[in-house]
C-alpha atoms as a PDB file:
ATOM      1  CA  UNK A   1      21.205  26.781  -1.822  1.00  0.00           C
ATOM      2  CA  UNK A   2      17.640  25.601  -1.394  1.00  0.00           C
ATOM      3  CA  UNK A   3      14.927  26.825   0.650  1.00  0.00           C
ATOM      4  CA  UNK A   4      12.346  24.593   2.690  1.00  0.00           C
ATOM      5  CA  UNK A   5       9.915  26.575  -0.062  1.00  0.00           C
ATOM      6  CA  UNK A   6      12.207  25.185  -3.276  1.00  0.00           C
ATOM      7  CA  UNK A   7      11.628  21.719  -1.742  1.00  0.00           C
ATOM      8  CA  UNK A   8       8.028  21.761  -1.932  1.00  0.00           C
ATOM      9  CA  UNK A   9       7.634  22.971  -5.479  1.00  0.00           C
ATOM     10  CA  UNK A  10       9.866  20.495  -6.658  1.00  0.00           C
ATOM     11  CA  UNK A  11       7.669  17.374  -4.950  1.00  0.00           C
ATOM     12  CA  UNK A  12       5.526  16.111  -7.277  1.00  0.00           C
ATOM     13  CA  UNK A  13       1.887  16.806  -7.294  1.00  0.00           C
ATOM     14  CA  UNK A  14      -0.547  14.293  -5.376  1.00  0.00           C
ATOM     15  CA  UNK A  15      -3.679  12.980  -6.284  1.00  0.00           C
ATOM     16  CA  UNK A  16      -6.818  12.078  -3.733  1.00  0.00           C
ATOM     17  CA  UNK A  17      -6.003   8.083  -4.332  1.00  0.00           C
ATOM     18  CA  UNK A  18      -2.750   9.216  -3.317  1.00  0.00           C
ATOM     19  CA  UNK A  19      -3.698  11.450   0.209  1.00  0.00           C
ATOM     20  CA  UNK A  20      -5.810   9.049   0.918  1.00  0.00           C
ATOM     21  CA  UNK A  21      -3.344   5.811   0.603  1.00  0.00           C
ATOM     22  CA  UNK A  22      -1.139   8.169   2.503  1.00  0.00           C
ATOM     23  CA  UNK A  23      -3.752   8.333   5.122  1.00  0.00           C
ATOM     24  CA  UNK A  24      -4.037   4.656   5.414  1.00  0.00           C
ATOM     25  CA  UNK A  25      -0.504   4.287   5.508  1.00  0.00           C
ATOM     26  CA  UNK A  26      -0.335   6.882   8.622  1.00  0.00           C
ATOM     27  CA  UNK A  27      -3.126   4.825  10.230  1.00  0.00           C
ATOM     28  CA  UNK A  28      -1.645   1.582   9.636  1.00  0.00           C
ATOM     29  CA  UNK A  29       1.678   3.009  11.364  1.00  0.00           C
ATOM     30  CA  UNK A  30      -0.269   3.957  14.113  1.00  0.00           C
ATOM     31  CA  UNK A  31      -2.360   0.147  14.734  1.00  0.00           C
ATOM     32  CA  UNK A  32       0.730  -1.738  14.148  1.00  0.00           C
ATOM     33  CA  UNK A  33      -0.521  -3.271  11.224  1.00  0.00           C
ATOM     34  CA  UNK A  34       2.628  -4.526   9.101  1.00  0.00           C
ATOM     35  CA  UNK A  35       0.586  -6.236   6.566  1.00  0.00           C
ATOM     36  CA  UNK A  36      -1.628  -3.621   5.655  1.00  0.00           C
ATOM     37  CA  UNK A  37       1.553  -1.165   5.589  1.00  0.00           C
ATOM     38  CA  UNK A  38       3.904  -3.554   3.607  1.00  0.00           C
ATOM     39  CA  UNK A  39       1.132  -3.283   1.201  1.00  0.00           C
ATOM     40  CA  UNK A  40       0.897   0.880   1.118  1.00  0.00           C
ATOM     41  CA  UNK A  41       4.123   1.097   1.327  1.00  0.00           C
ATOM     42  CA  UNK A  42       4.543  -1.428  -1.850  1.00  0.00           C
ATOM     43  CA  UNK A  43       1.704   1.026  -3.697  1.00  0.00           C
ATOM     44  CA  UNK A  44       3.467   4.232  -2.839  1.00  0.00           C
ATOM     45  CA  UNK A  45       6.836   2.916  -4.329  1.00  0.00           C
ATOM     46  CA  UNK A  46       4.966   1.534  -7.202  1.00  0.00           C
ATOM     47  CA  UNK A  47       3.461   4.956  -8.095  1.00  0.00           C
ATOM     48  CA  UNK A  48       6.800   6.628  -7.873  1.00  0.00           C
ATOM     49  CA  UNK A  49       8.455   4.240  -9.658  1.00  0.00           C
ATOM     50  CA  UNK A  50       5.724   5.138 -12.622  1.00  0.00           C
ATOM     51  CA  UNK A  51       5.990   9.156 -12.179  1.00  0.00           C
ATOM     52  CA  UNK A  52       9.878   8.947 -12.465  1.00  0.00           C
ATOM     53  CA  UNK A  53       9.949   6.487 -15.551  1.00  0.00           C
ATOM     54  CA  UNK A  54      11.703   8.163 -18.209  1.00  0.00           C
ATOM     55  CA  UNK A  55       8.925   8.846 -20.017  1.00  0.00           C
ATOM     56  CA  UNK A  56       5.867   9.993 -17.623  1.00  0.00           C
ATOM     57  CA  UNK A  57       3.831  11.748 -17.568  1.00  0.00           C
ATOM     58  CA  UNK A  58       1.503  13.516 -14.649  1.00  0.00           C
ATOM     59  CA  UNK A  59      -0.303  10.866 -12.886  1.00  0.00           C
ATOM     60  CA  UNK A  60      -3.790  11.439 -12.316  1.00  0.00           C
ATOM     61  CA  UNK A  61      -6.457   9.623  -9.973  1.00  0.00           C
ATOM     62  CA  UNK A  62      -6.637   6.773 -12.656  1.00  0.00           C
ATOM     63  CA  UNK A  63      -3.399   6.321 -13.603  1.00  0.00           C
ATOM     64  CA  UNK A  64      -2.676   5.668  -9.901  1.00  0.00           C
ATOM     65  CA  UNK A  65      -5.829   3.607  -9.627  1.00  0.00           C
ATOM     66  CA  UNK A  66      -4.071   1.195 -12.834  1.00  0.00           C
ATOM     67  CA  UNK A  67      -0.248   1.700 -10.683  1.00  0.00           C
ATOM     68  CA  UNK A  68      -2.501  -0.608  -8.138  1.00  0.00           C
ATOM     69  CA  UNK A  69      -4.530  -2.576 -10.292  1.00  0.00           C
ATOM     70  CA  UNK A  70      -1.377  -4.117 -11.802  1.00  0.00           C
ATOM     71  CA  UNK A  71       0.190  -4.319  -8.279  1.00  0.00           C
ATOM     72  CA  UNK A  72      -2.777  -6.604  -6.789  1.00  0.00           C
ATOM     73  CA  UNK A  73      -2.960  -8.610 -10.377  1.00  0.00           C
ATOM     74  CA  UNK A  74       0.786  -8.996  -9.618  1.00  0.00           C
ATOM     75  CA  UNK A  75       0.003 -10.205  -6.103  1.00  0.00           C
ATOM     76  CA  UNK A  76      -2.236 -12.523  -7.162  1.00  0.00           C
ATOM     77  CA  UNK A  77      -0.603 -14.082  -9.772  1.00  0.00           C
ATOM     78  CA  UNK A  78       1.805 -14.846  -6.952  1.00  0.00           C
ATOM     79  CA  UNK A  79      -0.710 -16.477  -4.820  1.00  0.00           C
ATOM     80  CA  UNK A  80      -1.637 -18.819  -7.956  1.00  0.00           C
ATOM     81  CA  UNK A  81       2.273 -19.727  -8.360  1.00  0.00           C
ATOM     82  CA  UNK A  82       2.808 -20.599  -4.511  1.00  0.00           C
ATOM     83  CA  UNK A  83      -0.287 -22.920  -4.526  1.00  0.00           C
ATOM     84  CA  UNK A  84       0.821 -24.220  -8.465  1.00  0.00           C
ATOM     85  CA  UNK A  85       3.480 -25.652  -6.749  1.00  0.00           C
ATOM     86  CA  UNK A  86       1.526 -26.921  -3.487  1.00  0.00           C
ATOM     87  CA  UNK A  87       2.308 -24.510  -1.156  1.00  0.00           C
ATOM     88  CA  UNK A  88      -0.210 -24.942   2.062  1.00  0.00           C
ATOM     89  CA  UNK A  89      -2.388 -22.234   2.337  1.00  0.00           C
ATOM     90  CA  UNK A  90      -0.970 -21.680   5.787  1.00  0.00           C
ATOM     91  CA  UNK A  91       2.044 -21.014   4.447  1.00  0.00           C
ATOM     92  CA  UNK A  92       3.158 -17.001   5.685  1.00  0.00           C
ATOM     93  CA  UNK A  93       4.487 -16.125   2.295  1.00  0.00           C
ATOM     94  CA  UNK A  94       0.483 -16.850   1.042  1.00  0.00           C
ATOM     95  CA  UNK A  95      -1.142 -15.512   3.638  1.00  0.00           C
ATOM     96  CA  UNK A  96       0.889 -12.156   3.634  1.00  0.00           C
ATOM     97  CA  UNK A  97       0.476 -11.708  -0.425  1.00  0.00           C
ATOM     98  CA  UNK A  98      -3.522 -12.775   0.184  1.00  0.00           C
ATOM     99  CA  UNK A  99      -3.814 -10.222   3.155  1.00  0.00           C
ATOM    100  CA  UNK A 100      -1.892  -7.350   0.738  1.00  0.00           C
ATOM    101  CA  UNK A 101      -4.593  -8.277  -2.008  1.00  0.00           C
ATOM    102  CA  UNK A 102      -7.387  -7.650   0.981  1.00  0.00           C
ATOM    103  CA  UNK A 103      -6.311  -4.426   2.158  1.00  0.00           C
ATOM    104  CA  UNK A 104      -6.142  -3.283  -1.994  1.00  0.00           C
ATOM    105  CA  UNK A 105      -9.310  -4.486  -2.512  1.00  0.00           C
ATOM    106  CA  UNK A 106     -11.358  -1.676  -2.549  1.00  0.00           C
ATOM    107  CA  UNK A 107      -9.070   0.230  -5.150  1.00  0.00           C
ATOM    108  CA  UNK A 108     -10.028  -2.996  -7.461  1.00  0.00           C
ATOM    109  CA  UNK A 109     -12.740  -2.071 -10.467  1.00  0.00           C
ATOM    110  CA  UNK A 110     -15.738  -3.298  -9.730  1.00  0.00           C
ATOM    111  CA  UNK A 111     -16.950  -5.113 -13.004  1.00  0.00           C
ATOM    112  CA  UNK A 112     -20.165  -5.952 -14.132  1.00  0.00           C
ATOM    113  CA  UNK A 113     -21.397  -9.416 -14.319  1.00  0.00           C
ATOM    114  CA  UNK A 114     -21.624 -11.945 -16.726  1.00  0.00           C
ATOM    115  CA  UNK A 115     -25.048 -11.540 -18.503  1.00  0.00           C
ATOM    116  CA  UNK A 116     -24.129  -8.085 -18.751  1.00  0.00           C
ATOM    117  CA  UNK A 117     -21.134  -8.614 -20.009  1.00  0.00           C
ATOM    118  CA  UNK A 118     -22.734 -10.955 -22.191  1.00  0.00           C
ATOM    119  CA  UNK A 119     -24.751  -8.529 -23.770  1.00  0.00           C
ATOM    120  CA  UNK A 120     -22.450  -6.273 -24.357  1.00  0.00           C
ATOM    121  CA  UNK A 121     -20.588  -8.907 -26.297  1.00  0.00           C
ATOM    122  CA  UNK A 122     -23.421  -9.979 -28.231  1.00  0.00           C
ATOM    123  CA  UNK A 123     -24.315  -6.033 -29.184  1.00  0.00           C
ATOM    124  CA  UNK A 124     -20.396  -5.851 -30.073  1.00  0.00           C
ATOM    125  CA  UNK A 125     -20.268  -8.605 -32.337  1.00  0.00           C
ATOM    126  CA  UNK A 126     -22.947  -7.357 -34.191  1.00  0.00           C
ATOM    127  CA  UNK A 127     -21.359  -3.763 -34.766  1.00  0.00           C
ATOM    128  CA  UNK A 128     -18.741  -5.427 -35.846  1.00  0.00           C
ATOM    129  CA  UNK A 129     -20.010  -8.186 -38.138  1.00  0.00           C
ATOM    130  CA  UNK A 130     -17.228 -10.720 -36.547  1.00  0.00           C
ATOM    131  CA  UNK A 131     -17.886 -14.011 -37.927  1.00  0.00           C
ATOM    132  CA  UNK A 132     -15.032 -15.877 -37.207  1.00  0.00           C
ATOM    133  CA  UNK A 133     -12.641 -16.283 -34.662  1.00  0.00           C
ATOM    134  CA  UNK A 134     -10.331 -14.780 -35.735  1.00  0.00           C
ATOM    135  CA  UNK A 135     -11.839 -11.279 -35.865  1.00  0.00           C
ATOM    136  CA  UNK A 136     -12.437 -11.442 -32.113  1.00  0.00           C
ATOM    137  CA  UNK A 137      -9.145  -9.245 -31.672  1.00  0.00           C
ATOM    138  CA  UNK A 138     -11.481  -6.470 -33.554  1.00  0.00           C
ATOM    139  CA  UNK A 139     -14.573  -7.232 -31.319  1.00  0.00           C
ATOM    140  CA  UNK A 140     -12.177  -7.624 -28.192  1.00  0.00           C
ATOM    141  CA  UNK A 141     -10.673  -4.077 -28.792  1.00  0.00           C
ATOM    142  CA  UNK A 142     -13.695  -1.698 -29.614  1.00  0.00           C
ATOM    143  CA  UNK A 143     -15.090  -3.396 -26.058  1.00  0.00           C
ATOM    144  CA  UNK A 144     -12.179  -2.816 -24.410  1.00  0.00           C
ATOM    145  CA  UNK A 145     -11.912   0.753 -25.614  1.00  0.00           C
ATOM    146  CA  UNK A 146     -15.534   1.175 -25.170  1.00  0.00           C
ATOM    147  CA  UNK A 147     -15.817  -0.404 -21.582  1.00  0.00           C
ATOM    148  CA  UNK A 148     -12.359   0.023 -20.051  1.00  0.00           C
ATOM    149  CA  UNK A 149     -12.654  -0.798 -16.430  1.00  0.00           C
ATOM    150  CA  UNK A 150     -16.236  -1.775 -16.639  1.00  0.00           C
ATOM    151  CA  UNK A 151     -15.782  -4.888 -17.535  1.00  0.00           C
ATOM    152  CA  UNK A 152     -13.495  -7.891 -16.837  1.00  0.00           C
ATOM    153  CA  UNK A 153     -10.887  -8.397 -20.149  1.00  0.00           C
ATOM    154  CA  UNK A 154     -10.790 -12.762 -19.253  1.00  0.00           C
ATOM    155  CA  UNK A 155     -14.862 -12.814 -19.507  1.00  0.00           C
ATOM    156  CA  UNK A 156     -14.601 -10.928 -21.932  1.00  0.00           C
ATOM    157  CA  UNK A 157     -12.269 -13.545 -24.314  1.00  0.00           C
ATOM    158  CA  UNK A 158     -14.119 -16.338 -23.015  1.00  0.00           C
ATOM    159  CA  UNK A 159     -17.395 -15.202 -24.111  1.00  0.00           C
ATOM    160  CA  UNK A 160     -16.222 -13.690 -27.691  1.00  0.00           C
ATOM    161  CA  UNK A 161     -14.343 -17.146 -28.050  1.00  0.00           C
ATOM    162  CA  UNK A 162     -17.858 -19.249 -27.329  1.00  0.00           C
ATOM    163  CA  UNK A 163     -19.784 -16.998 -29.434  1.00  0.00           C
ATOM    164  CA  UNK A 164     -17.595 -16.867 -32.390  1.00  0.00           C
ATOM    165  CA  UNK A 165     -17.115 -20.166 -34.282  1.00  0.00           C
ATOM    166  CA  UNK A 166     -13.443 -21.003 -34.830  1.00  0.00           C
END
């Protein structure tokens, strides 16, 4: 038999992302707000759906902060698919995805821009000695490894593909 006290010990452990999602949620209950909630409540299932996988481990403030990441990307790849296919922007399957994406926002890394970016690549391909193309995977990585969540991984490609001759 299990006590109220057996219950608690067995929940997992929360993070602050978490308490304060959970506090959005609560207030999002409370205004009546079903698209801001639909989205919480999508994030909160997400992140349990990560901590129960069969091989997880403890989440921590930025493994909950990538559970979302990949959420919104998710969402907006969506959004791009509905209007590939000439949705109208009206269109309530759009414009509840889009409002999801809004209220997740501010959980989204905020990356730095291009010229910075562009420096960055410029410094990396010279650590590296890339030359060709085909060593951007090289210059790519130690960036990425170097930078995670700093910078943008698609301006990142674009710019080692334009600075390295094929």
């Amino acid at each position: 038999m299990t006590t109220p006290t057996d219950d608690k010990a067995a929940a997992p452990a929360t993070t602050a992302t978490e308490a304060e999602l959970q506090e959005k949620l609560k207030a999002a209950m409370r205004a009546g707000d079903k698209r801001a909630l639909a989205a919480y409540r999508m994030v909160r299932t997400k992140i349990m759906e990560r901590r129960t996988a069969r091989d997880a481990k403890a989440l921590d403030d930025a493994a909950v902060l990538d559970v979302i990441r990949a959420y919104v990307k998710s969402l907006e790849a969506a959004v791009a698919e509905y209007r590939s296919l000439g949705t109208a922007e009206d269109d309530e399957n759009i414009v509840q995805l889009a409002a999801e994406v809004a209220v997740l926002q501010p959980y989204m890394p905020k990356f730095l821009d291009e010229a910075a970016t562009l420096a960055l690549v410029e410094a990396a391909i010279a650590a590296t000695g890339a030359t060709s193309r085909k060593q951007s995977g090289m210059v790519m990585g130690g960036l990425m490894k170097a930078h995670k969540g700093e910078i943008d991984p698609a301006i990142v490609k674009r710019l080692v593909d334009a600075a390295l001759p094929a």
